[in-house]
C-alpha atoms as a PDB file:
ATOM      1  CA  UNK A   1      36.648  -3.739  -0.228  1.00  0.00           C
ATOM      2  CA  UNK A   2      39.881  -4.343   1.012  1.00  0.00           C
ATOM      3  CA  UNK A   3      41.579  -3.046  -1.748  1.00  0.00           C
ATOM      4  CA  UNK A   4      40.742   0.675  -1.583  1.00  0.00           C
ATOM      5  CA  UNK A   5      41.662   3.269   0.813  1.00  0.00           C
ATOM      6  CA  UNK A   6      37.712   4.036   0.644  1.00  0.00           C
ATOM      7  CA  UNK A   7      34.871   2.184   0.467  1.00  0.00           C
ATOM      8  CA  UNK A   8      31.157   3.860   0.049  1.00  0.00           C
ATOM      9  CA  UNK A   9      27.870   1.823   0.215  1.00  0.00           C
ATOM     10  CA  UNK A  10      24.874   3.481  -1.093  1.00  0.00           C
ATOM     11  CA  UNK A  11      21.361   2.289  -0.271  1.00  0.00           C
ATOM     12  CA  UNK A  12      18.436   2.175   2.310  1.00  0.00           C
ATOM     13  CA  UNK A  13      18.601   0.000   5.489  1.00  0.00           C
ATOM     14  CA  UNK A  14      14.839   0.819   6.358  1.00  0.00           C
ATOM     15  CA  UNK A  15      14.141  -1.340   2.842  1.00  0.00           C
ATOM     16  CA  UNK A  16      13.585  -4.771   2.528  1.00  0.00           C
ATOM     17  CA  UNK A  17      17.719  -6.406   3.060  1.00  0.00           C
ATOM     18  CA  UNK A  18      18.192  -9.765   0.910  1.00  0.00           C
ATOM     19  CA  UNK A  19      15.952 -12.662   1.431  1.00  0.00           C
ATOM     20  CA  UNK A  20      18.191 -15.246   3.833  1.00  0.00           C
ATOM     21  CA  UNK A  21      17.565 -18.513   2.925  1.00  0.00           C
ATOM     22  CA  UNK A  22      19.173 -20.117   5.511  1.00  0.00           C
ATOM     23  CA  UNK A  23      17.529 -19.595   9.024  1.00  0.00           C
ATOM     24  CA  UNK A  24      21.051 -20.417  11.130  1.00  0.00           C
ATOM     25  CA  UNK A  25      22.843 -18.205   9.110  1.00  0.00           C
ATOM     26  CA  UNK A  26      20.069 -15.851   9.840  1.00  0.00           C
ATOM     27  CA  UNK A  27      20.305 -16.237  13.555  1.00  0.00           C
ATOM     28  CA  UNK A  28      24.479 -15.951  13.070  1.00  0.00           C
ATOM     29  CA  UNK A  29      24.115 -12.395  12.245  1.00  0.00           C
ATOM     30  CA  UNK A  30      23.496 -12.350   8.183  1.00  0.00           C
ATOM     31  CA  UNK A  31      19.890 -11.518   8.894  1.00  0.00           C
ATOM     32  CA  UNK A  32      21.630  -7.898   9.530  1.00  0.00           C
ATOM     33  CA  UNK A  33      23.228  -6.336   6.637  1.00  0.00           C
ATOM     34  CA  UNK A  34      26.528  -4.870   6.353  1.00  0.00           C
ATOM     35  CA  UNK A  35      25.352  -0.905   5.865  1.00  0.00           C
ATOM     36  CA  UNK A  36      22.771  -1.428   8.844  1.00  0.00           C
ATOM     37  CA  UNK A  37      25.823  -2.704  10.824  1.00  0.00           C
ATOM     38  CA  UNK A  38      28.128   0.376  10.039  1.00  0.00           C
ATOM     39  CA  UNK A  39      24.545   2.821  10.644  1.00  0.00           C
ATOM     40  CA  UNK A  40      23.955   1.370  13.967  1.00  0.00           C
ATOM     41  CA  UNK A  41      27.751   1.801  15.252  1.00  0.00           C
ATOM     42  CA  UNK A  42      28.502   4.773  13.866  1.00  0.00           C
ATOM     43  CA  UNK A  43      25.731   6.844  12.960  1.00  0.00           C
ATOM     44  CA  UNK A  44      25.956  10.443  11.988  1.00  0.00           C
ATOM     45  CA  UNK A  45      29.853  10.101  12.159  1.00  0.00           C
ATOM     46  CA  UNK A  46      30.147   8.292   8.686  1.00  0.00           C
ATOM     47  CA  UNK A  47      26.637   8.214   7.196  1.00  0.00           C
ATOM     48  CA  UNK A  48      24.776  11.118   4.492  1.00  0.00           C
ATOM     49  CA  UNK A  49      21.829  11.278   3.927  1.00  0.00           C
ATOM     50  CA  UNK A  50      19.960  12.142   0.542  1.00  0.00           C
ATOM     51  CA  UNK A  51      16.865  14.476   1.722  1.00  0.00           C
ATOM     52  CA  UNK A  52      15.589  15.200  -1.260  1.00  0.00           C
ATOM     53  CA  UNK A  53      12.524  12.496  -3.370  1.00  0.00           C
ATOM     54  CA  UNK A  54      11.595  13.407  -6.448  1.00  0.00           C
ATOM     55  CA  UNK A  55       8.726  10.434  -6.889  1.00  0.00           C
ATOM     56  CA  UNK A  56       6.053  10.769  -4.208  1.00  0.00           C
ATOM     57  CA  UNK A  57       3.268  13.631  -3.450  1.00  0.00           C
ATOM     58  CA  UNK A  58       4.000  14.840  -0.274  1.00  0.00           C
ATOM     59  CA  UNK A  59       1.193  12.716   1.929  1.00  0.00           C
ATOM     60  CA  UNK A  60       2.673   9.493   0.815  1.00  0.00           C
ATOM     61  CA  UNK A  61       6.361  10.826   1.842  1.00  0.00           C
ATOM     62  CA  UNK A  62       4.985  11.933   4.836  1.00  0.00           C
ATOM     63  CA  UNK A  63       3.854   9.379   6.829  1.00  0.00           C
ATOM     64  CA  UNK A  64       7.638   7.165   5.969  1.00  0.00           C
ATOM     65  CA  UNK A  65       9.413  10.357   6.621  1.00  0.00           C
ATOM     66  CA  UNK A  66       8.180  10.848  10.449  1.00  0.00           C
ATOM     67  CA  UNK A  67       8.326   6.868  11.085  1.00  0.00           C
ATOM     68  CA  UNK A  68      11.520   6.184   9.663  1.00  0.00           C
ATOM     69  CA  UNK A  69      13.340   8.948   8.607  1.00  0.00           C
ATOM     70  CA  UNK A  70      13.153  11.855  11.548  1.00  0.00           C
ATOM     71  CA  UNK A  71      10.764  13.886   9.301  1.00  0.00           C
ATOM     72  CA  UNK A  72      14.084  14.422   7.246  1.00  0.00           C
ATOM     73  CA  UNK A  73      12.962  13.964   3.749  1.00  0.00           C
ATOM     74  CA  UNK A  74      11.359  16.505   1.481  1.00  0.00           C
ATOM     75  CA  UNK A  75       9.389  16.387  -1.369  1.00  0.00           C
ATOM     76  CA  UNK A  76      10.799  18.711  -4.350  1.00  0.00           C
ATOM     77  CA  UNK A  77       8.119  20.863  -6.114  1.00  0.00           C
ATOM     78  CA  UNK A  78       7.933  18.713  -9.446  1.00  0.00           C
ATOM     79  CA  UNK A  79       5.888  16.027  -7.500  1.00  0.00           C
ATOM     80  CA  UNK A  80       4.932  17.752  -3.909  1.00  0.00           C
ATOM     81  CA  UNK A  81       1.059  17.656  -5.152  1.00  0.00           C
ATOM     82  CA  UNK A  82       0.985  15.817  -8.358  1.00  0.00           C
ATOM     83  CA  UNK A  83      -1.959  13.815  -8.664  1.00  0.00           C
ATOM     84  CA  UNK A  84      -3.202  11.506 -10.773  1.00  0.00           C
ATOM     85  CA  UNK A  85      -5.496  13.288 -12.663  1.00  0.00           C
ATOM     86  CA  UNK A  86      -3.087  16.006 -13.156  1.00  0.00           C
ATOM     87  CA  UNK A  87      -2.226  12.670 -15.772  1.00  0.00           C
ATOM     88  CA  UNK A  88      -2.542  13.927 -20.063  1.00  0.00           C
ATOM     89  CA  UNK A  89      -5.957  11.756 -20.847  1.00  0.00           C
ATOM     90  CA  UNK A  90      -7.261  10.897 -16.775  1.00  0.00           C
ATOM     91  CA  UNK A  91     -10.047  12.159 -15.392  1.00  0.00           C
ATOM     92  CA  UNK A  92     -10.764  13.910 -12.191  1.00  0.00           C
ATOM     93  CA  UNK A  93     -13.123  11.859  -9.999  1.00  0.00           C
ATOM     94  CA  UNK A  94     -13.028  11.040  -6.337  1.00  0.00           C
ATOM     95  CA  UNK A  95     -11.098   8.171  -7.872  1.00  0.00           C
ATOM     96  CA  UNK A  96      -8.307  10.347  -9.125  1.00  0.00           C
ATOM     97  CA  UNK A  97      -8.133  13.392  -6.721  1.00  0.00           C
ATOM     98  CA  UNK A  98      -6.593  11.916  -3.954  1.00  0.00           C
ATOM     99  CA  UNK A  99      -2.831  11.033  -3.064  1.00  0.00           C
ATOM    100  CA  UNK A 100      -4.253   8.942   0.008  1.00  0.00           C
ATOM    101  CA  UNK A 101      -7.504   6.146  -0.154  1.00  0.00           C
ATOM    102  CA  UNK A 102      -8.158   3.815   3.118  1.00  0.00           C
ATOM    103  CA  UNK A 103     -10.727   0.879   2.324  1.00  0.00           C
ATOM    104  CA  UNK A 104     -11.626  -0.977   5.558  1.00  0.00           C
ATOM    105  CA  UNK A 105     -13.350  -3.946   5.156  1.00  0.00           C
ATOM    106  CA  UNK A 106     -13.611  -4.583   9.116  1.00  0.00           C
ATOM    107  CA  UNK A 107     -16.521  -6.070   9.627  1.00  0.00           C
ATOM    108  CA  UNK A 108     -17.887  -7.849   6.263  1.00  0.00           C
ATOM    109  CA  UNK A 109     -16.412 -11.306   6.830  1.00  0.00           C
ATOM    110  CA  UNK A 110     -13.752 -11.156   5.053  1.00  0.00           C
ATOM    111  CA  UNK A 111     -11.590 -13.127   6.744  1.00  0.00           C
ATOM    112  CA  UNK A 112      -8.052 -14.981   5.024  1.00  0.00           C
ATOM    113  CA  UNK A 113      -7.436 -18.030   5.049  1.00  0.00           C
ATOM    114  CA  UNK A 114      -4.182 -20.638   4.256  1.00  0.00           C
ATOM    115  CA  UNK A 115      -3.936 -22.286   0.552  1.00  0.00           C
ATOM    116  CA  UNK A 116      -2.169 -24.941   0.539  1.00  0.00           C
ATOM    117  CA  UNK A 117       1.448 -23.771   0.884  1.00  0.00           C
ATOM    118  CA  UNK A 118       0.890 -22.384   4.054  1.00  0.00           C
ATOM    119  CA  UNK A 119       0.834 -18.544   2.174  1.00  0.00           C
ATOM    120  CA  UNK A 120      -2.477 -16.419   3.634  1.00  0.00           C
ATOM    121  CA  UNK A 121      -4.950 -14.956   0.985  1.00  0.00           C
ATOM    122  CA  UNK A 122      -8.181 -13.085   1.095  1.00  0.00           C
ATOM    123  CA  UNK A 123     -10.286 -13.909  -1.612  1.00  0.00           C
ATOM    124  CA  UNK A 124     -13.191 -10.820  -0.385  1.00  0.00           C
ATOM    125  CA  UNK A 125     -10.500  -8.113  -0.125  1.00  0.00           C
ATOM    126  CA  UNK A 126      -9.195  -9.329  -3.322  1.00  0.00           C
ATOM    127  CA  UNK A 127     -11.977  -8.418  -5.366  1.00  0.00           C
ATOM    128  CA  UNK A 128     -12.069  -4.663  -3.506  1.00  0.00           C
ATOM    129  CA  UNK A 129      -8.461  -3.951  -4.606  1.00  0.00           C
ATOM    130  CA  UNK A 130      -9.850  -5.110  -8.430  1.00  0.00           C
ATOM    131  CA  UNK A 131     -12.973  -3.324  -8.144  1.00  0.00           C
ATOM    132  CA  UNK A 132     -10.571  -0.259  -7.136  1.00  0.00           C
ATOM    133  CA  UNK A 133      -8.100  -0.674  -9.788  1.00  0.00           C
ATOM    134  CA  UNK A 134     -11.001  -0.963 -12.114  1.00  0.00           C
ATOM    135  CA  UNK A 135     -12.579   2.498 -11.635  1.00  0.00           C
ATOM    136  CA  UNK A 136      -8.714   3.908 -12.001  1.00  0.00           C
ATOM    137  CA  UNK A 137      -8.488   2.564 -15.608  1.00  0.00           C
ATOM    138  CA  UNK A 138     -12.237   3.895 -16.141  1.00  0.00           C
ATOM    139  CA  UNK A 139     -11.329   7.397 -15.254  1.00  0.00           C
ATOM    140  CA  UNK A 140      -8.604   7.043 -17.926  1.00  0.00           C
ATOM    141  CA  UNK A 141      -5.463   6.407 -15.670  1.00  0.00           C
ATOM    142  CA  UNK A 142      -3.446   3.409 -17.433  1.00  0.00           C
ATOM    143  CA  UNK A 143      -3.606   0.258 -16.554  1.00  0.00           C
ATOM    144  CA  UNK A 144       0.766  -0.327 -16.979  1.00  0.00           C
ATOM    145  CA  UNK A 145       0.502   3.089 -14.704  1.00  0.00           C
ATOM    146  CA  UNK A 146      -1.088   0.912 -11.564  1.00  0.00           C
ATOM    147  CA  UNK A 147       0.721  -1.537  -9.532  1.00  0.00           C
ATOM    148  CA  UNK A 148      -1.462  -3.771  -6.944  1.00  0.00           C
ATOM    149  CA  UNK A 149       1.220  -4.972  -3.966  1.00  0.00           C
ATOM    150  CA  UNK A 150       0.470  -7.215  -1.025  1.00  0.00           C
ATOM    151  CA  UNK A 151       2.857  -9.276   0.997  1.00  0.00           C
ATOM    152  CA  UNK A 152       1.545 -12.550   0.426  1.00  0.00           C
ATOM    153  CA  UNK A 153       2.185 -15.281  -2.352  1.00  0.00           C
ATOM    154  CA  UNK A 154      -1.170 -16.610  -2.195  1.00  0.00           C
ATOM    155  CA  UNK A 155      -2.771 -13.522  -2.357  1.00  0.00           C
ATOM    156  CA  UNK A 156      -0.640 -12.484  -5.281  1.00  0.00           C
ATOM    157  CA  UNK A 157      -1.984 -15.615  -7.293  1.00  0.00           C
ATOM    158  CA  UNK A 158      -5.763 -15.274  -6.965  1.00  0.00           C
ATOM    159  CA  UNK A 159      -5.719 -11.297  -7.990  1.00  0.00           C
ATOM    160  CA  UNK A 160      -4.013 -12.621 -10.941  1.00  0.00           C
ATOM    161  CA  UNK A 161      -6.607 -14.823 -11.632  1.00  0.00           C
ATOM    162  CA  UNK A 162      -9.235 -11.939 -10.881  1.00  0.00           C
ATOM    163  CA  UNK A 163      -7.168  -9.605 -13.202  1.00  0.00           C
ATOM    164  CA  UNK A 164      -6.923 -12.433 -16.379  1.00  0.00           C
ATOM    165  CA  UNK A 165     -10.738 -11.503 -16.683  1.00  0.00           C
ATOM    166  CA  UNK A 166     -10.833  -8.225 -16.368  1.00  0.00           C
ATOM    167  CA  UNK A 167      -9.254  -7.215 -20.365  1.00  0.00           C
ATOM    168  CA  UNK A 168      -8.738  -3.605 -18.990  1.00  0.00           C
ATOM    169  CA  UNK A 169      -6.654  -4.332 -16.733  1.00  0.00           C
ATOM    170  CA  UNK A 170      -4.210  -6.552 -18.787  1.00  0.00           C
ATOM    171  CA  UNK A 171      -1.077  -4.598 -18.473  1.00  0.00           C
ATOM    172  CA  UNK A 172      -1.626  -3.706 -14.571  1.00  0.00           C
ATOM    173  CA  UNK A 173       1.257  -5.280 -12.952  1.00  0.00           C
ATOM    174  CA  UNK A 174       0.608  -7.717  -9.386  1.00  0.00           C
ATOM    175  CA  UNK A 175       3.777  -8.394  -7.312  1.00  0.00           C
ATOM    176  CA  UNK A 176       5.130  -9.136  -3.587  1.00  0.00           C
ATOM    177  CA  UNK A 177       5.914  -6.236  -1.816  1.00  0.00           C
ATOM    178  CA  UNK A 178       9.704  -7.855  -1.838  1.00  0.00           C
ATOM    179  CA  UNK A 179       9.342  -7.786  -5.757  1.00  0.00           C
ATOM    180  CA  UNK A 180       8.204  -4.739  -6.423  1.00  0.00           C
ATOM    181  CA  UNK A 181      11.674  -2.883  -4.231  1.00  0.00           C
ATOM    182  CA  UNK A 182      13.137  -0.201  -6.365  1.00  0.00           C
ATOM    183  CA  UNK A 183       9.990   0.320  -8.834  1.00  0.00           C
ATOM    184  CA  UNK A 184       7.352   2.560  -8.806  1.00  0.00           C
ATOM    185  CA  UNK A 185       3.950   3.326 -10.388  1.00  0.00           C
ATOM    186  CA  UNK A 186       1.461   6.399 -10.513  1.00  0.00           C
ATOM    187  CA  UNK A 187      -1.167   4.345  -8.215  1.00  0.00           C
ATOM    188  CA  UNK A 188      -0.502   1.645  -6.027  1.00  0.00           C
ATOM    189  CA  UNK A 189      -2.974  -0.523  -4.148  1.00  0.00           C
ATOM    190  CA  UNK A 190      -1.935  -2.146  -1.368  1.00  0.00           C
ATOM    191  CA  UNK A 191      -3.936  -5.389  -0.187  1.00  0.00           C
ATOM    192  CA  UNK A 192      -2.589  -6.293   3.342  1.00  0.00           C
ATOM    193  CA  UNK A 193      -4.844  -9.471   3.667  1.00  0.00           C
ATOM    194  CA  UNK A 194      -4.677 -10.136   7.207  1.00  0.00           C
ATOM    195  CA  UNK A 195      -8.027 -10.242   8.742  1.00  0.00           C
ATOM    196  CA  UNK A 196      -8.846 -12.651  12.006  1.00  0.00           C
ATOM    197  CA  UNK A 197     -10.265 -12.372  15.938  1.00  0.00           C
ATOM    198  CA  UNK A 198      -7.110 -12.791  16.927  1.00  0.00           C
ATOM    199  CA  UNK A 199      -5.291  -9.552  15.167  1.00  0.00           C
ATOM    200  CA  UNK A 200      -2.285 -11.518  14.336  1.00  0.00           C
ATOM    201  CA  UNK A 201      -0.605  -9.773  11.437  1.00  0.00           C
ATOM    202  CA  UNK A 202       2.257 -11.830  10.398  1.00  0.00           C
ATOM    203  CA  UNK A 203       5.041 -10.426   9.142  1.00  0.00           C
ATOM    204  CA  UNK A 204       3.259  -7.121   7.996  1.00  0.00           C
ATOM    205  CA  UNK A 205       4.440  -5.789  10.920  1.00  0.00           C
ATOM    206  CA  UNK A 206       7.929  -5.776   9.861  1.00  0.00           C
ATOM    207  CA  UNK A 207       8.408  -1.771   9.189  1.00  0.00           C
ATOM    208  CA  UNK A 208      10.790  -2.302   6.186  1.00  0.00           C
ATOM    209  CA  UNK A 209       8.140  -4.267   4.500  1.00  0.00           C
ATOM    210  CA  UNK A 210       5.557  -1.279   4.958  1.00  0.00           C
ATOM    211  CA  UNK A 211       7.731   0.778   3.936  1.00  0.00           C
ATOM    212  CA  UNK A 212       8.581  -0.077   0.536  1.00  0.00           C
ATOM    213  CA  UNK A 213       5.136  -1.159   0.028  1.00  0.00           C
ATOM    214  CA  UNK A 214       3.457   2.802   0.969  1.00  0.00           C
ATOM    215  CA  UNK A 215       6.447   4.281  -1.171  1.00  0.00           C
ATOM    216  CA  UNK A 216       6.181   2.829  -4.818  1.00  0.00           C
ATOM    217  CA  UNK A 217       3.532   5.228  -5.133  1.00  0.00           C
ATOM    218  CA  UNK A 218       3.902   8.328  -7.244  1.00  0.00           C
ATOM    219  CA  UNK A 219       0.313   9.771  -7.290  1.00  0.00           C
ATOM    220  CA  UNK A 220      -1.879   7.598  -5.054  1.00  0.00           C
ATOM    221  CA  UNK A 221      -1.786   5.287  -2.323  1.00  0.00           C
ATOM    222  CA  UNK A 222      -4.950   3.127  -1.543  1.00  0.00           C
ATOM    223  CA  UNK A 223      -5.098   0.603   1.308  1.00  0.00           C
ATOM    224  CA  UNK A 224      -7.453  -2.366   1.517  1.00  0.00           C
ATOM    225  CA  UNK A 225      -7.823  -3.689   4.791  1.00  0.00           C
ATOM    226  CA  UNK A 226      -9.484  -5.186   7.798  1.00  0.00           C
ATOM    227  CA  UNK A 227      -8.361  -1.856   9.834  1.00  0.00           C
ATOM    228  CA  UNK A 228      -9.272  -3.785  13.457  1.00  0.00           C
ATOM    229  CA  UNK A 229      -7.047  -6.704  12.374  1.00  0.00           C
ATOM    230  CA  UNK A 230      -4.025  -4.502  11.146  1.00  0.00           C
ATOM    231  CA  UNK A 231      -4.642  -2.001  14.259  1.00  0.00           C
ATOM    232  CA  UNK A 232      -3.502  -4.840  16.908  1.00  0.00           C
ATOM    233  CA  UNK A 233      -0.054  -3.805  15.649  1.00  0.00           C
ATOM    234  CA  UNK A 234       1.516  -0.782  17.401  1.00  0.00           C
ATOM    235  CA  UNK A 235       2.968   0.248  14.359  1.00  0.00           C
ATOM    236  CA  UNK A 236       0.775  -0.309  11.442  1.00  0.00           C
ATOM    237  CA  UNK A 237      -2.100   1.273  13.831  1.00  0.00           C
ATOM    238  CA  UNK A 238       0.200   4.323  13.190  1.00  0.00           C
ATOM    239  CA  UNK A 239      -0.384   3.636   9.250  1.00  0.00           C
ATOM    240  CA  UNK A 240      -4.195   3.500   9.383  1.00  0.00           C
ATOM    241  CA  UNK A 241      -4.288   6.892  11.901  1.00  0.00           C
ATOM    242  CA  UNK A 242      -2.105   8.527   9.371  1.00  0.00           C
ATOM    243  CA  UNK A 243      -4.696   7.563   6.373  1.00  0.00           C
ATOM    244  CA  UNK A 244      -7.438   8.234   8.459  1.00  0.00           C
ATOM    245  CA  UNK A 245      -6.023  11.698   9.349  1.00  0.00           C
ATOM    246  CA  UNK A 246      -5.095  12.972   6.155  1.00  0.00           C
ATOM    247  CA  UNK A 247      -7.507  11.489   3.708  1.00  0.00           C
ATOM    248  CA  UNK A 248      -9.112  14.543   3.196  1.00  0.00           C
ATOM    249  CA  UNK A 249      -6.339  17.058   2.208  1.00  0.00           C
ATOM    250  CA  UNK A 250      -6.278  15.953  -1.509  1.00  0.00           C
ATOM    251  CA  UNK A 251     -10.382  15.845  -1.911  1.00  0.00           C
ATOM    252  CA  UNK A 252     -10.916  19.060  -4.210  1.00  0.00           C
ATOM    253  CA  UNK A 253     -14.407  18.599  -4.809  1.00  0.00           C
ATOM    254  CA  UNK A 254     -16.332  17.696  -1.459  1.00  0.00           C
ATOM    255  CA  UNK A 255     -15.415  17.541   2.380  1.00  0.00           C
ATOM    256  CA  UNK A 256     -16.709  14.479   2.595  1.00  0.00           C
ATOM    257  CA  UNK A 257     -14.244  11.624   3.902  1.00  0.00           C
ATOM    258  CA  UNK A 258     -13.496   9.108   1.311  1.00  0.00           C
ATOM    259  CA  UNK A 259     -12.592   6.754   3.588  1.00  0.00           C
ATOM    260  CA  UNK A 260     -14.349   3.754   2.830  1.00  0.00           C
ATOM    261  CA  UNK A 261     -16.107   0.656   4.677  1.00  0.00           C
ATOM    262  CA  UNK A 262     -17.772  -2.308   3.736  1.00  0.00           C
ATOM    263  CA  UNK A 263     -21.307  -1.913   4.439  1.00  0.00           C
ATOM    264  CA  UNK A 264     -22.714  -4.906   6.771  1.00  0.00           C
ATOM    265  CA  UNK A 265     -25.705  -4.983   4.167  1.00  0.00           C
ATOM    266  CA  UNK A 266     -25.662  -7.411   1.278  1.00  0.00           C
ATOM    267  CA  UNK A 267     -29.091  -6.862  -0.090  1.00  0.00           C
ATOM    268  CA  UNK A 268     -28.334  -4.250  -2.834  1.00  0.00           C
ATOM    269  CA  UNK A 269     -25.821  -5.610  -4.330  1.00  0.00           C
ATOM    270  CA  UNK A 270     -28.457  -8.135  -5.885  1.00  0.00           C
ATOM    271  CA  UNK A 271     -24.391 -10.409  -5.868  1.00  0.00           C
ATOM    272  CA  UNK A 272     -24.512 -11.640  -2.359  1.00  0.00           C
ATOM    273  CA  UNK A 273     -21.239  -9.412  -2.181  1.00  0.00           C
ATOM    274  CA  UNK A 274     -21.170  -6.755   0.316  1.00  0.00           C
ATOM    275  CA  UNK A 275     -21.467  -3.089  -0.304  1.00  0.00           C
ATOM    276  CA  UNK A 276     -18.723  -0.194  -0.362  1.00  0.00           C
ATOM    277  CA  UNK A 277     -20.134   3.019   1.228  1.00  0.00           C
ATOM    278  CA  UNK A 278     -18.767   5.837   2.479  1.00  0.00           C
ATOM    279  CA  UNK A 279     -18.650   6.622   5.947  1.00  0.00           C
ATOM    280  CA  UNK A 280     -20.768   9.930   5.598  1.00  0.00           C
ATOM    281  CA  UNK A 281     -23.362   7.871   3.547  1.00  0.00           C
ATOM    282  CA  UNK A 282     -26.709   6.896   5.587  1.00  0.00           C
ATOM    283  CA  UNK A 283     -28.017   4.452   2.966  1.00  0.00           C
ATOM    284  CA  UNK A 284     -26.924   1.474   1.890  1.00  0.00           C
ATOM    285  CA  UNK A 285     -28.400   1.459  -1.894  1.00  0.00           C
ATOM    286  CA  UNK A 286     -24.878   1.724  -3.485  1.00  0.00           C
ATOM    287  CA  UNK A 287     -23.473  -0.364  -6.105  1.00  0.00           C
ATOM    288  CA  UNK A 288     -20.343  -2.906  -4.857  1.00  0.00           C
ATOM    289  CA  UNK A 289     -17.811   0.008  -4.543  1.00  0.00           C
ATOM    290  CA  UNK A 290     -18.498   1.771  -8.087  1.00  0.00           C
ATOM    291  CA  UNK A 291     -20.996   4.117  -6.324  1.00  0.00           C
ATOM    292  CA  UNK A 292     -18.801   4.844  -3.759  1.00  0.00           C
ATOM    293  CA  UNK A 293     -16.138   6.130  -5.228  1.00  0.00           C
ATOM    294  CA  UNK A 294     -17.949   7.956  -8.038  1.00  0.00           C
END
């Protein structure tokens, strides 16, 4: 750097900086990177910014734009309302016609738990994200085209071991949030895991993190999670009030919500596994999930 009269960085301090191993050097100042140094003492003054994304549909770059980006970024008109039955071969279902999909599975005793590493996991919320990704690949979106993110290890390990007996979705890829920075897919499910009394969320409430995680999404964005847990944080309460708001402006078909919540009945599942409904759904004599979302 000291070599040139010039130097230009090019990148995104609101994304996930290196992984510091060492927690001293952290706490010394590396934890900060070098571009979020130069951003934070001179600003405007030296810093462009590329307004322009030509990935997301415009819900998904919404919600990122207003928290982190002064409602500065625009979506251009190749992928403003692409959707992802708007896919050659996928069809459109309530699976497929919306850019935005909450589950909240506050309430069904689903709670996480430690393995033995110390990483958190949540076996129940697990299978929901499967069960989701499931009904994508059955309304003909491909499987390589879906990417299931969460921000724990553990987790990341058991839906791999959900996935290796599921054939269909053999090619869906399962990653960190931190491992899945710079890629993208047509669908992304997010499992955020975190479910307890005592609305701790760990280190999902680091907005970076959330950040990458919402944007790898081209078509869709679905959340699974425990929405009182997540809520106890100021900002990812924003998330969930941003899904909740503008669930509906992709649904084509119906103006019914598809916001979804496990049912506190486990009868009619004849599994022992509790029930998806819908919100606007009186009944509980649904299918796990399947039935509503078809």
């Amino acid at each position: 750097m000291l070599q040139g009269s010039r130097c230009i960085l090019a990148g995104d301090h609101l994304q996930l900086p290196p992984t510091i191993q060492s927690v001293e050097a952290e706490k010394k100042g590396l934890g900060k990177t070098l571009f979020e140094r130069l951003a934070d003492l001179y600003g405007d003054e030296i810093m462009s910014m590329l307004t322009v994304q030509y990935r997301m549909h415009e819900l998904i770059m919404n919600w990122s734009s207003g928290e982190l980006y002064e409602n500065k970024i625009e979506a251009h008109s190749s992928v403003a309302s692409h959707l992802l039955y708007h896919l050659e071969d996928v069809k459109i279902s309530p699976s497929t016609e919306k850019a935005l999909l909450l589950i909240d599975t506050a309430g069904c005793d689903m709670e996480e738990k430690k393995d033995e590493e110390d990483s958190t996991l949540n076996e129940g919320e697990a299978e929901v994200a499967i069960a989701h990704a499931k009904r994508l690949v059955e309304s003909g979106v491909g499987a390589s085209d879906i990417g299931l993110i969460t921000p724990y290890a553990a987790q990341v390990v058991f839906l791999k071991t959900l996935k290796s007996n599921v054939d269909k979705l053999k090619e869906m890829e399962i990653s960190t949030v931190d491992g899945f920075q710079g890629r993208e897919k047509e669908a992304i499910i997010i499992s955020m895991v975190r479910s307890n009394a005592k609305k701790e969320v760990g280190f999902l409430s680091d907005r970076r993190r959330m950040n990458v995680a919402v944007t790898r999404a081209r078509r869709q964005c679905c959340l699974v999670c425990d929405t009182e847990t997540v809520s106890g944080d100021k900002f990812l309460k924003g998330l969930i009030e941003y899904f909740e708001e503008h669930v509906l402006q992709t649904v084509k078909r119906t103006p019914k919500p598809m916001m979804l919540i496990v049912c506190r009945c486990r009868l009619s599942s004849g599994s022992g596994r509790s029930v998806m409904k819908c919100r606007n759904h009186l009944s509980c004599d649904l299918c796990w999930l399947c039935t509503a979302v078809s």
